[in-house]
C-alpha atoms as a PDB file:
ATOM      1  CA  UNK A   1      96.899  96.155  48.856  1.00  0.00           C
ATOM      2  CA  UNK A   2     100.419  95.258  50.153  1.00  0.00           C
ATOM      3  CA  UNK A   3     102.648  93.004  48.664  1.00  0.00           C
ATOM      4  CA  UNK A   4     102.894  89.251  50.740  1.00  0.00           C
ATOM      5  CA  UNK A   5     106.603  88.821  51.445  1.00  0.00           C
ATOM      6  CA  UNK A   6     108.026  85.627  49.327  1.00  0.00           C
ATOM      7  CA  UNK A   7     108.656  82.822  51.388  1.00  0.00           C
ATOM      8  CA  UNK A   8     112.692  82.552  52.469  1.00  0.00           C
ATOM      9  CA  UNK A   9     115.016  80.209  50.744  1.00  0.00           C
ATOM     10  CA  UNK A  10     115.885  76.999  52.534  1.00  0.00           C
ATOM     11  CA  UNK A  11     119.346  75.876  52.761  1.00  0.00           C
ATOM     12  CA  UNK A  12     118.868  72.522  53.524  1.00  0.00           C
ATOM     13  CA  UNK A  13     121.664  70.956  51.832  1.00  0.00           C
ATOM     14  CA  UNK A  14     123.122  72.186  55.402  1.00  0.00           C
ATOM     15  CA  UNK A  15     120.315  70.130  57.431  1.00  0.00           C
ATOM     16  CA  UNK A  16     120.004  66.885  55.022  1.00  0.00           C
ATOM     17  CA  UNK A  17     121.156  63.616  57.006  1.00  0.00           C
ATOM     18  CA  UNK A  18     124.059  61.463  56.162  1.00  0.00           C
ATOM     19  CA  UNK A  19     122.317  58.519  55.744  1.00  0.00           C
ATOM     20  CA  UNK A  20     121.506  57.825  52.075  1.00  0.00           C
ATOM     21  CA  UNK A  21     118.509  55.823  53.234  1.00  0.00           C
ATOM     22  CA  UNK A  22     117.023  58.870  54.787  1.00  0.00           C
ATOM     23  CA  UNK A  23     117.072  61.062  51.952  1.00  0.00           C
ATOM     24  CA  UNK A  24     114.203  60.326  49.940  1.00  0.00           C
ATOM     25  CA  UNK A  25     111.673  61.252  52.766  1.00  0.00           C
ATOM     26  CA  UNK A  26     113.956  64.518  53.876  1.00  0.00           C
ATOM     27  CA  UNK A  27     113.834  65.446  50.207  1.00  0.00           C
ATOM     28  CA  UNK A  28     110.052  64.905  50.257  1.00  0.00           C
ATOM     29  CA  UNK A  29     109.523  66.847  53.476  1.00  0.00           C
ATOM     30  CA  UNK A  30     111.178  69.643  52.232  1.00  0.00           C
ATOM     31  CA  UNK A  31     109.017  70.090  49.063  1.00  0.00           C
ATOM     32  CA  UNK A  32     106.644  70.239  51.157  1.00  0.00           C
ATOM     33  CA  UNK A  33     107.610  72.827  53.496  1.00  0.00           C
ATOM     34  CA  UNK A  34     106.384  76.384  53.046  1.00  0.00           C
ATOM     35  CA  UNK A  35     109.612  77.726  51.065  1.00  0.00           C
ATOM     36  CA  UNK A  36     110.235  79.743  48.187  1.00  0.00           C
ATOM     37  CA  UNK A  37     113.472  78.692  46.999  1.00  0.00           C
ATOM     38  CA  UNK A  38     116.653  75.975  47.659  1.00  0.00           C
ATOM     39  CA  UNK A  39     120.047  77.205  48.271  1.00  0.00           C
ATOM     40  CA  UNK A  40     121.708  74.548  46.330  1.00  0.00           C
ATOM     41  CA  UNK A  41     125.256  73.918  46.675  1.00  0.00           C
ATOM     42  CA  UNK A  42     127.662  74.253  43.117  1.00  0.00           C
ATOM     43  CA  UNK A  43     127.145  70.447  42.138  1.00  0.00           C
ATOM     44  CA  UNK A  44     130.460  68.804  41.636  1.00  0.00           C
ATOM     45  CA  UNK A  45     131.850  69.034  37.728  1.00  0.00           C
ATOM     46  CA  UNK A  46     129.919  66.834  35.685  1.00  0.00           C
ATOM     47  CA  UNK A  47     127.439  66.441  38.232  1.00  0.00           C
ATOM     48  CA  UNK A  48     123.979  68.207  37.847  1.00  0.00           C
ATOM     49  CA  UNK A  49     121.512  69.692  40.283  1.00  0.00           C
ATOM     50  CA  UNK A  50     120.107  66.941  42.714  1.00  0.00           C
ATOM     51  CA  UNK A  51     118.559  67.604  45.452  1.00  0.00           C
ATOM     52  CA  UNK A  52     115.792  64.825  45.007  1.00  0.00           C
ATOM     53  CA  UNK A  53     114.402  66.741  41.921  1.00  0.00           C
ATOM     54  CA  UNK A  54     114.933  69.475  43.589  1.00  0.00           C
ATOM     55  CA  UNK A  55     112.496  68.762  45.924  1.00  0.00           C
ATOM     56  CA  UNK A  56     110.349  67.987  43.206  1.00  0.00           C
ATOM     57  CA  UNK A  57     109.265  71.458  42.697  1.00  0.00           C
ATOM     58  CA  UNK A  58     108.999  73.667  39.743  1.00  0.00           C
ATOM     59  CA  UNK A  59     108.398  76.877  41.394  1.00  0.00           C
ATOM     60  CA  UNK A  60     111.058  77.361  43.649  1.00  0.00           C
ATOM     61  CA  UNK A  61     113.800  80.100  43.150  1.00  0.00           C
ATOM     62  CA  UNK A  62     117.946  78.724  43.430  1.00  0.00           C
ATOM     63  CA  UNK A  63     120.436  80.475  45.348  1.00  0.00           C
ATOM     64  CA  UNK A  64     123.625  78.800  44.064  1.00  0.00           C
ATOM     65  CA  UNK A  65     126.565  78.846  46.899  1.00  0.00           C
ATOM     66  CA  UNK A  66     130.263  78.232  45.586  1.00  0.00           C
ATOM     67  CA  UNK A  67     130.782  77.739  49.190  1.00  0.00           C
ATOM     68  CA  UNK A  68     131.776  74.474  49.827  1.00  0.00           C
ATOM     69  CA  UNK A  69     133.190  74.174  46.625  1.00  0.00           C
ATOM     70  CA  UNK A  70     135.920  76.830  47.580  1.00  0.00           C
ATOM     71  CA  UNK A  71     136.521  75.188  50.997  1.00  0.00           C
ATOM     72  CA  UNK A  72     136.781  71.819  49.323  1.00  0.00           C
ATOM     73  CA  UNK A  73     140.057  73.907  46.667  1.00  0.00           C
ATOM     74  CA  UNK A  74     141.333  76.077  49.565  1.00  0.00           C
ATOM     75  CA  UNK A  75     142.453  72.674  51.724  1.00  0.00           C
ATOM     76  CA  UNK A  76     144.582  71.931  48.410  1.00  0.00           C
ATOM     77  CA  UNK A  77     145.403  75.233  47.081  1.00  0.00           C
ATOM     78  CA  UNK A  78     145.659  78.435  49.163  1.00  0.00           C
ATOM     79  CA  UNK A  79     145.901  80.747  46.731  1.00  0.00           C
ATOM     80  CA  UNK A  80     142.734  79.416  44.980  1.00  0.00           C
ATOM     81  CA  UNK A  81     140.193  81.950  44.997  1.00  0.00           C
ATOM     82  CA  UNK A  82     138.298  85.122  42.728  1.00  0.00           C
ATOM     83  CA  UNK A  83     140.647  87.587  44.251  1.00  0.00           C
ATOM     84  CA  UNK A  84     143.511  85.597  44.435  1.00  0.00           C
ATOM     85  CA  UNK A  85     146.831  87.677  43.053  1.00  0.00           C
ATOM     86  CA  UNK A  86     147.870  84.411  41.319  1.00  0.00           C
ATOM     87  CA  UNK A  87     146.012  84.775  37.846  1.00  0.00           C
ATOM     88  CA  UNK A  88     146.105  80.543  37.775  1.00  0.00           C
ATOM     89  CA  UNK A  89     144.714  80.414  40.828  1.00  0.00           C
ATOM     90  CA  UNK A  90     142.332  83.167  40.312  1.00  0.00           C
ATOM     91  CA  UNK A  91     141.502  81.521  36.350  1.00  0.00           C
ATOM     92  CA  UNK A  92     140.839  78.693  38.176  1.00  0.00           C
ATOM     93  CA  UNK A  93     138.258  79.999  40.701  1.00  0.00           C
ATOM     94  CA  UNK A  94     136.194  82.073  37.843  1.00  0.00           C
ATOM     95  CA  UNK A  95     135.849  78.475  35.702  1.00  0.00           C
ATOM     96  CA  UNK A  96     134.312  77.303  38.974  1.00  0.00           C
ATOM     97  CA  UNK A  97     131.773  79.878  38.921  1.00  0.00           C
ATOM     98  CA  UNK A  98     131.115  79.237  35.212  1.00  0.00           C
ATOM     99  CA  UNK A  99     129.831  75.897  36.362  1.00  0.00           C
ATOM    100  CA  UNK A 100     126.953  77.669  38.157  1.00  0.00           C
ATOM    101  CA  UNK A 101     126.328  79.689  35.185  1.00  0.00           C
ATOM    102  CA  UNK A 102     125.804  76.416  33.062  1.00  0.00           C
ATOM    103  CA  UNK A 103     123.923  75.349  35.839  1.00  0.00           C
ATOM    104  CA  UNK A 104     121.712  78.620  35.440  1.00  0.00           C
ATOM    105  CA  UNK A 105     121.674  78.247  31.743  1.00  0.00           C
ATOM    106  CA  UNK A 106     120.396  74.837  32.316  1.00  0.00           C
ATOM    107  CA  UNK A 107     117.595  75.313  34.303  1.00  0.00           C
ATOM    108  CA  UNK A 108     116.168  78.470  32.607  1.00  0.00           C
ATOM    109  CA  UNK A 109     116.431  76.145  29.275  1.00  0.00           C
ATOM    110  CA  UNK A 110     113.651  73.419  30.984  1.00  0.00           C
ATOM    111  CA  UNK A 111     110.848  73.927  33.421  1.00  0.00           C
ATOM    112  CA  UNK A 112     112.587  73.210  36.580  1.00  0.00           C
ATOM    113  CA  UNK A 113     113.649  76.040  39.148  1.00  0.00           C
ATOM    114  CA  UNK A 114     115.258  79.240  38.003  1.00  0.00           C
ATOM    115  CA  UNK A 115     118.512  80.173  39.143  1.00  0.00           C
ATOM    116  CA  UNK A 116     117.600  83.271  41.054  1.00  0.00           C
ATOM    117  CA  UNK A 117     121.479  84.470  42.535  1.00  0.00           C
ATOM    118  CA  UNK A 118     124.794  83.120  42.625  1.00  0.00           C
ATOM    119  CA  UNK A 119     126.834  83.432  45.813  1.00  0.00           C
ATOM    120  CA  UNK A 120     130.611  83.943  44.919  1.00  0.00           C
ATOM    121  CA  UNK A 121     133.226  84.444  47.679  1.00  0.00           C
ATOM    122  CA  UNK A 122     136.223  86.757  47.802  1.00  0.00           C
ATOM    123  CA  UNK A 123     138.848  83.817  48.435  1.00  0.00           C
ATOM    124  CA  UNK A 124     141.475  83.731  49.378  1.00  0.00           C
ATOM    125  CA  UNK A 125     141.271  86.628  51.705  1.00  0.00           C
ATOM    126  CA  UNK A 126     144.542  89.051  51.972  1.00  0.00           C
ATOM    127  CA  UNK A 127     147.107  87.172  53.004  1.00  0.00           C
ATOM    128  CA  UNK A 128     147.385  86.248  49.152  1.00  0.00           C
ATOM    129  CA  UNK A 129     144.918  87.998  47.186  1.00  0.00           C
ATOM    130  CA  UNK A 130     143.622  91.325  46.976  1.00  0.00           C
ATOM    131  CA  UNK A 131     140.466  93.203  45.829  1.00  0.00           C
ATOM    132  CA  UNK A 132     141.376  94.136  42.178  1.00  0.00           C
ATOM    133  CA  UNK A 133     141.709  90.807  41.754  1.00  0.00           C
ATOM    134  CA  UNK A 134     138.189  90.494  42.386  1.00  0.00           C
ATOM    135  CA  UNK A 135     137.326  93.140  40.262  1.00  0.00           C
ATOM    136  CA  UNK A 136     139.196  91.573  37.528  1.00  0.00           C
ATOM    137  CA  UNK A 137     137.141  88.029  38.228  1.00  0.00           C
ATOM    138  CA  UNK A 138     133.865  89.717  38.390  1.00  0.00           C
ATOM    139  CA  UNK A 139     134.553  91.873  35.089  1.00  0.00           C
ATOM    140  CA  UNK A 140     134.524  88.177  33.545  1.00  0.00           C
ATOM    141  CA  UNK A 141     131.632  86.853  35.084  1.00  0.00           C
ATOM    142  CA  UNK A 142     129.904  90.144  34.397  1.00  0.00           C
ATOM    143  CA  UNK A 143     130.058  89.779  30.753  1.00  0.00           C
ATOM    144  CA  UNK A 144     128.682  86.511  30.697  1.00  0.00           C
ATOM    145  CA  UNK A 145     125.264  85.514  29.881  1.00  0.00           C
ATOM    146  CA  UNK A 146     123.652  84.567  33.198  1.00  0.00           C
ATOM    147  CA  UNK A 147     120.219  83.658  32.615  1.00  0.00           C
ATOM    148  CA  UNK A 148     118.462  86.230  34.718  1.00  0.00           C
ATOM    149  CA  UNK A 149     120.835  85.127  37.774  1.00  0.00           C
ATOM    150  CA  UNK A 150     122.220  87.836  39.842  1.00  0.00           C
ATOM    151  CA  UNK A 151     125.840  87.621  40.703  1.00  0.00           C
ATOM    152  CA  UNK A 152     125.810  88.110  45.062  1.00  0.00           C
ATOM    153  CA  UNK A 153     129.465  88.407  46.712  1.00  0.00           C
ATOM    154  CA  UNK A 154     128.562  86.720  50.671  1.00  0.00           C
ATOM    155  CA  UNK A 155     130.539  88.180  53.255  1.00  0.00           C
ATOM    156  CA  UNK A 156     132.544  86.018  54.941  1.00  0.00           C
ATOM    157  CA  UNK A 157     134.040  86.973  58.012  1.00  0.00           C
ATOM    158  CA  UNK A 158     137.343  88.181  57.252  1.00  0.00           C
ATOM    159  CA  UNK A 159     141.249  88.421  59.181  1.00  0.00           C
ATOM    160  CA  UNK A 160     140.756  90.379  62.705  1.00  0.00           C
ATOM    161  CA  UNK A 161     143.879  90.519  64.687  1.00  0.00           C
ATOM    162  CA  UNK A 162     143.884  88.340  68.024  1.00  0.00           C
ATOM    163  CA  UNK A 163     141.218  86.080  66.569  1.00  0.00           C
ATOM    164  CA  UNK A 164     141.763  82.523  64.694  1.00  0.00           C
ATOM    165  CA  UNK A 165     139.582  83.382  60.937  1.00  0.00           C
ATOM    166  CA  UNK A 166     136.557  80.865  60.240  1.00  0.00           C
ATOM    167  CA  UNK A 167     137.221  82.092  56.716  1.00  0.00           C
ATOM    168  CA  UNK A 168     139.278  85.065  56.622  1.00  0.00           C
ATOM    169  CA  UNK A 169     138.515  86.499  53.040  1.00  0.00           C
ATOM    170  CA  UNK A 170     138.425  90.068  52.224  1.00  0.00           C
ATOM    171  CA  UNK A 171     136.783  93.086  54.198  1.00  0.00           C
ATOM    172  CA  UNK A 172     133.237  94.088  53.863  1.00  0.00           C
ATOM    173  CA  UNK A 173     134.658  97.260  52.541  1.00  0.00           C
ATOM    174  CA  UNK A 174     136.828  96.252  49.676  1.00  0.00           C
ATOM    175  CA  UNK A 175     133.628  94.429  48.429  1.00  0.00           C
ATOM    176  CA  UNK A 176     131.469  96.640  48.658  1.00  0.00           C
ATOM    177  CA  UNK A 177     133.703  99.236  46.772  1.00  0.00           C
ATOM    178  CA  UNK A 178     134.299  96.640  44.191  1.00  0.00           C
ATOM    179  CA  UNK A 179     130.721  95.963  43.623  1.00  0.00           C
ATOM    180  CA  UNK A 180     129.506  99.557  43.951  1.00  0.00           C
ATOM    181  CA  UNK A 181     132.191 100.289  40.218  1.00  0.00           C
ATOM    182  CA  UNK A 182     129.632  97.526  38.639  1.00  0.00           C
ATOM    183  CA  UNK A 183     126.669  98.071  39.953  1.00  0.00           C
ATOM    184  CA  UNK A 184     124.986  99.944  36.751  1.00  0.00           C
ATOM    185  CA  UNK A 185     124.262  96.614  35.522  1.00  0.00           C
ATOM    186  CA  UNK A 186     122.541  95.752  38.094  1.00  0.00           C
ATOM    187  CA  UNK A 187     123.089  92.304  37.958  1.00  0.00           C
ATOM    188  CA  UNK A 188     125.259  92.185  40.970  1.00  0.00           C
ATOM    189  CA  UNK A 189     124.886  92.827  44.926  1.00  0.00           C
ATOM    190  CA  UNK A 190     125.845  91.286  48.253  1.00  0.00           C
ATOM    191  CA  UNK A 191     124.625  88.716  50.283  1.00  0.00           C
ATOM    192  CA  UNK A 192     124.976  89.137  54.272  1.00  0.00           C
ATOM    193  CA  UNK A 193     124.927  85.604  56.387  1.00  0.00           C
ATOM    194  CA  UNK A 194     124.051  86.400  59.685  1.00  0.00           C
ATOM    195  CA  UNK A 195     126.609  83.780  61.162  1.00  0.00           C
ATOM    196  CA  UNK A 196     129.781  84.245  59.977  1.00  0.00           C
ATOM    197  CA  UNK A 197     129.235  88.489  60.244  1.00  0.00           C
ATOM    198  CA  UNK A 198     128.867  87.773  64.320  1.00  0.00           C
ATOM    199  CA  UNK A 199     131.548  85.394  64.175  1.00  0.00           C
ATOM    200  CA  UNK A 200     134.286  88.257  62.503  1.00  0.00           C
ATOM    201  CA  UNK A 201     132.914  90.490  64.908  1.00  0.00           C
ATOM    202  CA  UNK A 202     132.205  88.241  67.641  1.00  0.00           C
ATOM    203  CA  UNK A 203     128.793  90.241  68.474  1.00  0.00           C
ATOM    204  CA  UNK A 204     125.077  89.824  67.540  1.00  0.00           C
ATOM    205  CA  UNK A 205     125.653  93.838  66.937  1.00  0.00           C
ATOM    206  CA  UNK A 206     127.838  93.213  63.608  1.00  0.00           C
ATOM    207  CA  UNK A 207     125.635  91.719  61.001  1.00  0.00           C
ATOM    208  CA  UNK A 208     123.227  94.641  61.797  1.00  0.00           C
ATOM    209  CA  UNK A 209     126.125  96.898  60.776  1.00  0.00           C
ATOM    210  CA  UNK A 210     126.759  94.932  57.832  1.00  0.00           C
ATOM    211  CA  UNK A 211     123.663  95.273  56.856  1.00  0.00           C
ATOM    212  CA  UNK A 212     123.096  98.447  57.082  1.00  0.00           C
ATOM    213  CA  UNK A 213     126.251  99.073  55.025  1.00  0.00           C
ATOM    214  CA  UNK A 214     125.141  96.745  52.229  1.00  0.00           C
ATOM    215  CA  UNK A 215     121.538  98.416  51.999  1.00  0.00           C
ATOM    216  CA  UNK A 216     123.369 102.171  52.209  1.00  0.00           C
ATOM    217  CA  UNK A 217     125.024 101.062  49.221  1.00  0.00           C
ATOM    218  CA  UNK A 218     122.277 100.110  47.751  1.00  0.00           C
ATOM    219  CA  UNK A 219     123.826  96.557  47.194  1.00  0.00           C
ATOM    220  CA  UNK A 220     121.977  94.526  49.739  1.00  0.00           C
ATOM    221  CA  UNK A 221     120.896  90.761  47.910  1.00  0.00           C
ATOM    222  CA  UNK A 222     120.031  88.671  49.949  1.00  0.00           C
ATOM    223  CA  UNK A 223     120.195  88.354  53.931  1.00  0.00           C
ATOM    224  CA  UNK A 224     121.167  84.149  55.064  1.00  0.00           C
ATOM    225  CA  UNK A 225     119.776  83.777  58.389  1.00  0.00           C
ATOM    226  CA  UNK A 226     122.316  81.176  60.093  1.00  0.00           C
ATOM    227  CA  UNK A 227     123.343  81.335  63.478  1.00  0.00           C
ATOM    228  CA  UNK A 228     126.764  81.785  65.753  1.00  0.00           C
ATOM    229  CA  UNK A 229     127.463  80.962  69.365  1.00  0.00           C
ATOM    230  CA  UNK A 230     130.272  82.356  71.908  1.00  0.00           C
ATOM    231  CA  UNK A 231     129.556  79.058  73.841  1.00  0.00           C
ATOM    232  CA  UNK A 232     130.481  75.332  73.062  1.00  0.00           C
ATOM    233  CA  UNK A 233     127.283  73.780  72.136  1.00  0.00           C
ATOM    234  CA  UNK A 234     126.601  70.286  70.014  1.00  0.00           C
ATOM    235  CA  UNK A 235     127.604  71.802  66.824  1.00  0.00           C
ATOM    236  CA  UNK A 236     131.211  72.562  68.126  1.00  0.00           C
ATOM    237  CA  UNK A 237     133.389  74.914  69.760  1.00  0.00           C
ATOM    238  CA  UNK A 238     132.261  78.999  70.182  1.00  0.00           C
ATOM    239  CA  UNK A 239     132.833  81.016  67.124  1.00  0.00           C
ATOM    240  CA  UNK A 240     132.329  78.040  64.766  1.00  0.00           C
ATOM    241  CA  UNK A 241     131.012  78.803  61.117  1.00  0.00           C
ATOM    242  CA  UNK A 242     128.214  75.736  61.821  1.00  0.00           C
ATOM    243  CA  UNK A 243     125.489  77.426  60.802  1.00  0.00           C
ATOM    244  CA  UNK A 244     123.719  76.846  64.427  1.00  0.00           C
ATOM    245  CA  UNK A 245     119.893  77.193  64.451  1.00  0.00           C
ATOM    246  CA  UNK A 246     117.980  80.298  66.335  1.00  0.00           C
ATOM    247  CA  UNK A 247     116.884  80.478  69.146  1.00  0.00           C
ATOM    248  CA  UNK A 248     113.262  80.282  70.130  1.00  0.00           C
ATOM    249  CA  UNK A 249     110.476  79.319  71.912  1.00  0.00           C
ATOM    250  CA  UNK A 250     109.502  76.251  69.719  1.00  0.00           C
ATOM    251  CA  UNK A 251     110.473  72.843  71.287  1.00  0.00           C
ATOM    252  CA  UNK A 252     112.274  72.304  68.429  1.00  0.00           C
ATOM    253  CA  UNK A 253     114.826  74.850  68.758  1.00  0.00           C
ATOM    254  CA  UNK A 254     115.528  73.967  72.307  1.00  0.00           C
ATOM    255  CA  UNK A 255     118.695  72.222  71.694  1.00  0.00           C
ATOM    256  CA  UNK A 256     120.660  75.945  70.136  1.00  0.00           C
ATOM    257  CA  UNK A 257     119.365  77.752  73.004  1.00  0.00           C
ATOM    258  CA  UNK A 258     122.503  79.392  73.227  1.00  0.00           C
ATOM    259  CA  UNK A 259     122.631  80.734  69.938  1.00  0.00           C
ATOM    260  CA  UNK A 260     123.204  84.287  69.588  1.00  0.00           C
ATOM    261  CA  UNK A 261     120.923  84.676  66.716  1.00  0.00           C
ATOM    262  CA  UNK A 262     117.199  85.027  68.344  1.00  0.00           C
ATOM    263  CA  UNK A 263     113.818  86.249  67.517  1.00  0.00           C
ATOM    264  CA  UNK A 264     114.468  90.040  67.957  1.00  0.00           C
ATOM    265  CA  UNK A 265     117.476  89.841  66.262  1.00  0.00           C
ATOM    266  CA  UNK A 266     115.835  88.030  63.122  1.00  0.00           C
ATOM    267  CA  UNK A 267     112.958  90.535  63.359  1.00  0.00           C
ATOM    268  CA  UNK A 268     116.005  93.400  62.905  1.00  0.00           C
ATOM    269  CA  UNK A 269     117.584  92.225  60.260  1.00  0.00           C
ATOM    270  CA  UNK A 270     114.027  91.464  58.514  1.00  0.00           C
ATOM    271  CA  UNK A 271     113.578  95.012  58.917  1.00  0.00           C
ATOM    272  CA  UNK A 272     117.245  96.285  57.552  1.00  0.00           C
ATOM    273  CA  UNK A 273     116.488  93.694  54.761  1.00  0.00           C
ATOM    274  CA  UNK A 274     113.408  95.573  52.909  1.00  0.00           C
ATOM    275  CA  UNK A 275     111.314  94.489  49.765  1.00  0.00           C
ATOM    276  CA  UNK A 276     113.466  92.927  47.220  1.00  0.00           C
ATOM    277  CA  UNK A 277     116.159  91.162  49.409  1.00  0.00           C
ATOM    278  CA  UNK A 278     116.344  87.327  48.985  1.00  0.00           C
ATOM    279  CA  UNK A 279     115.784  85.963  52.670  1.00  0.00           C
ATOM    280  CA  UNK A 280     117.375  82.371  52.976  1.00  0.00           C
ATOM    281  CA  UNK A 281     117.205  80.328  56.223  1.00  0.00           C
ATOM    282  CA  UNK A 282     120.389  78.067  56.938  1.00  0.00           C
ATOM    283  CA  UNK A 283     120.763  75.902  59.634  1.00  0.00           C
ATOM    284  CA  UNK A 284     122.183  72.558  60.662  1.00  0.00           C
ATOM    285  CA  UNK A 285     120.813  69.804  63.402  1.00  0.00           C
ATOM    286  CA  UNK A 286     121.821  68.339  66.214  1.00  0.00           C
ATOM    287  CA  UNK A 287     122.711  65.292  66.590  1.00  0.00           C
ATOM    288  CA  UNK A 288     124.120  64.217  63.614  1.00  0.00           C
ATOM    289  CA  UNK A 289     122.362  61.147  63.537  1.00  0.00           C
ATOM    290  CA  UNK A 290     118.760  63.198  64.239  1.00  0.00           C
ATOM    291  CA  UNK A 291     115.867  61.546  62.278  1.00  0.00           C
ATOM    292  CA  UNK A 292     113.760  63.646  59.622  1.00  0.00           C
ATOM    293  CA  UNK A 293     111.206  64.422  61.680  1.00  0.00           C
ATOM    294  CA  UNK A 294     113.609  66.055  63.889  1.00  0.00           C
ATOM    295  CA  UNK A 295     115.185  67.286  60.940  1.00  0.00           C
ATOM    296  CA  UNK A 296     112.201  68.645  59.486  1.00  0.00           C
ATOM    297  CA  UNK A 297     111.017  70.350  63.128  1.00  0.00           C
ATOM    298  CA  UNK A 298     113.862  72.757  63.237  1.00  0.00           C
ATOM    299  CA  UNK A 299     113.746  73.998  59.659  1.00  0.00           C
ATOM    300  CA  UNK A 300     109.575  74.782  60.602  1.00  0.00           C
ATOM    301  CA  UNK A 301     110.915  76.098  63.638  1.00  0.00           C
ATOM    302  CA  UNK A 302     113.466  78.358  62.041  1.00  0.00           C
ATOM    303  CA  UNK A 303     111.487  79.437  58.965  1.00  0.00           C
ATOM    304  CA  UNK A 304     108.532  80.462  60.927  1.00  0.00           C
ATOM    305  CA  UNK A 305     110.686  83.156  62.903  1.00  0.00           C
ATOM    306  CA  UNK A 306     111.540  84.390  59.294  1.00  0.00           C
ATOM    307  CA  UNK A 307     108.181  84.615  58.329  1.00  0.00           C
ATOM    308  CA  UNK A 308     107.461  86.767  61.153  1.00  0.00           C
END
């Protein structure tokens, strides 16, 4: 018999409206979407998982992004970051990360949702860091106790001369070669997000090579299926890292029709993904003040192109 594919990860965190009298009944939706897992943003310190119970449901799977978190440093400290060539800064980064280990620790300790993966960035990028730096931060986390999570570097897109970064951290090749010296343990691997590959490459073409570069390594995670645009659209100017929807034919979708990401090219990184790859969905809506049902629509919309 073959194996049913696991339902993608939802990273709705990305989609959830701004109005706090919303959120119980987007939270409720969600549970009750057919998902497989949360991608669930490192919860400020002191702060614990949220998420409405994360949406109330036992059996999904975490994928734990330091994301915004190292955003949120970077706008006060530039040389913050895992590969960051100031120790401090890079200290600083790896305590970060231990949060989401607690937070892994946590959860496998009660009957909520396992921490499945960890997303952990290569911040700051080379104007001020460098990849043994990295190596140096992941040797830490690597001797840690984890809980069963595995530890996924995303690729962001990185510098690329004649073109303004959206993140601008290291190259997909000084990762990879970093993660392929630790990848014995097997407890680490790389995460591609659609997006913000097309954005350093500014072509549809480029996560597909990314992809195939992570899974020829034998390193391939997880594959985050969030959208780019070379055109100015409601979620902002072309290039943006704004995690646009697909495109499709569902009336729901209608509003990214100029996203670059679209059924065929899901379908090929599906295939480039294989059997064991995490497959998360991230998107955001438009407009801003879009009611859950709305809300709710696109993430149908979008995870029902990544079930195909």
């Amino acid at each position: 018999m073959t194996p049913q594919p696991t339902a993608a990860t939802l990273g709705a965190y990305a989609m959830a409206p701004k109005d706090p009298t919303l959120l119980g009944d987007f939270w409720a939706e969600v549970g009750a979407l057919p998902i497989g897992g949360l991608e669930l943003p490192l919860p400020a310190e002191g702060a614990g998982p949220d998420p409405a119970g994360l949406a109330a449901r036992p059996d999904l799977r975490l994928l734990v992004t330091c994301i915004p978190t190292v955003m949120g440093r970077l706008g006060a400290d530039p040389a913050y970051g895992l590969a960051s060539s100031d120790d401090d800064a890079r200290r600083r980064a790896v305590a970060d990360v231990r949060r989401a280990r607690d937070l892994a620790e946590d959860q496998a300790a009660s009957d909520g949702a396992a921490v499945a993966a960890i997303q952990v960035h290569s911040a700051p990028g080379p104007r001020s860091g460098d990849r043994d730096a990295l190596a140096r931060s992941l040797d830490e986390i690597l001797a840690w106790d984890l809980a069963g999570a595995r530890v996924l570097v995303e690729h962001c897109d990185t510098l690329v001369a004649g073109q303004p970064p959206a993140k601008g951290f290291l190259t997909i090749e000084d990762e990879l070669a970093v993660l392929a010296d630790r990848s014995a343990a097997g407890a680490v691997g790389m995460s591609i997000n659609w997006g913000r590959s097309a954005i350093e490459g500014r072509s549809a073409r480029t996560p597909l090579e990314h992809l195939r570069a992570a899974a020829d390594a034998g390193l391939l995670g997880a594959l985050v299926l969030s959208g780019a645009t070379d055109a100015e659209t409601p979620w902002g100017a072309a290039w943006g890292d704004a995690h646009i929807p697909p495109r499709g034919s569902d009336p729901a979708l209608a509003a990214s029709a100029d996203s670059l990401l679209g059924p065929d090219d899901v379908a090929a990184a599906l295939a480039l993904a294989g059997p064991g790859c995490l497959v998360a969905v991230k998107v955001a809506v438009r407009p801003l003040d879009a009611d859950v049902a709305t809300r709710i629509a696109v993430a149908r919309a979008a995870l029902a192109l990544a079930a195909r």
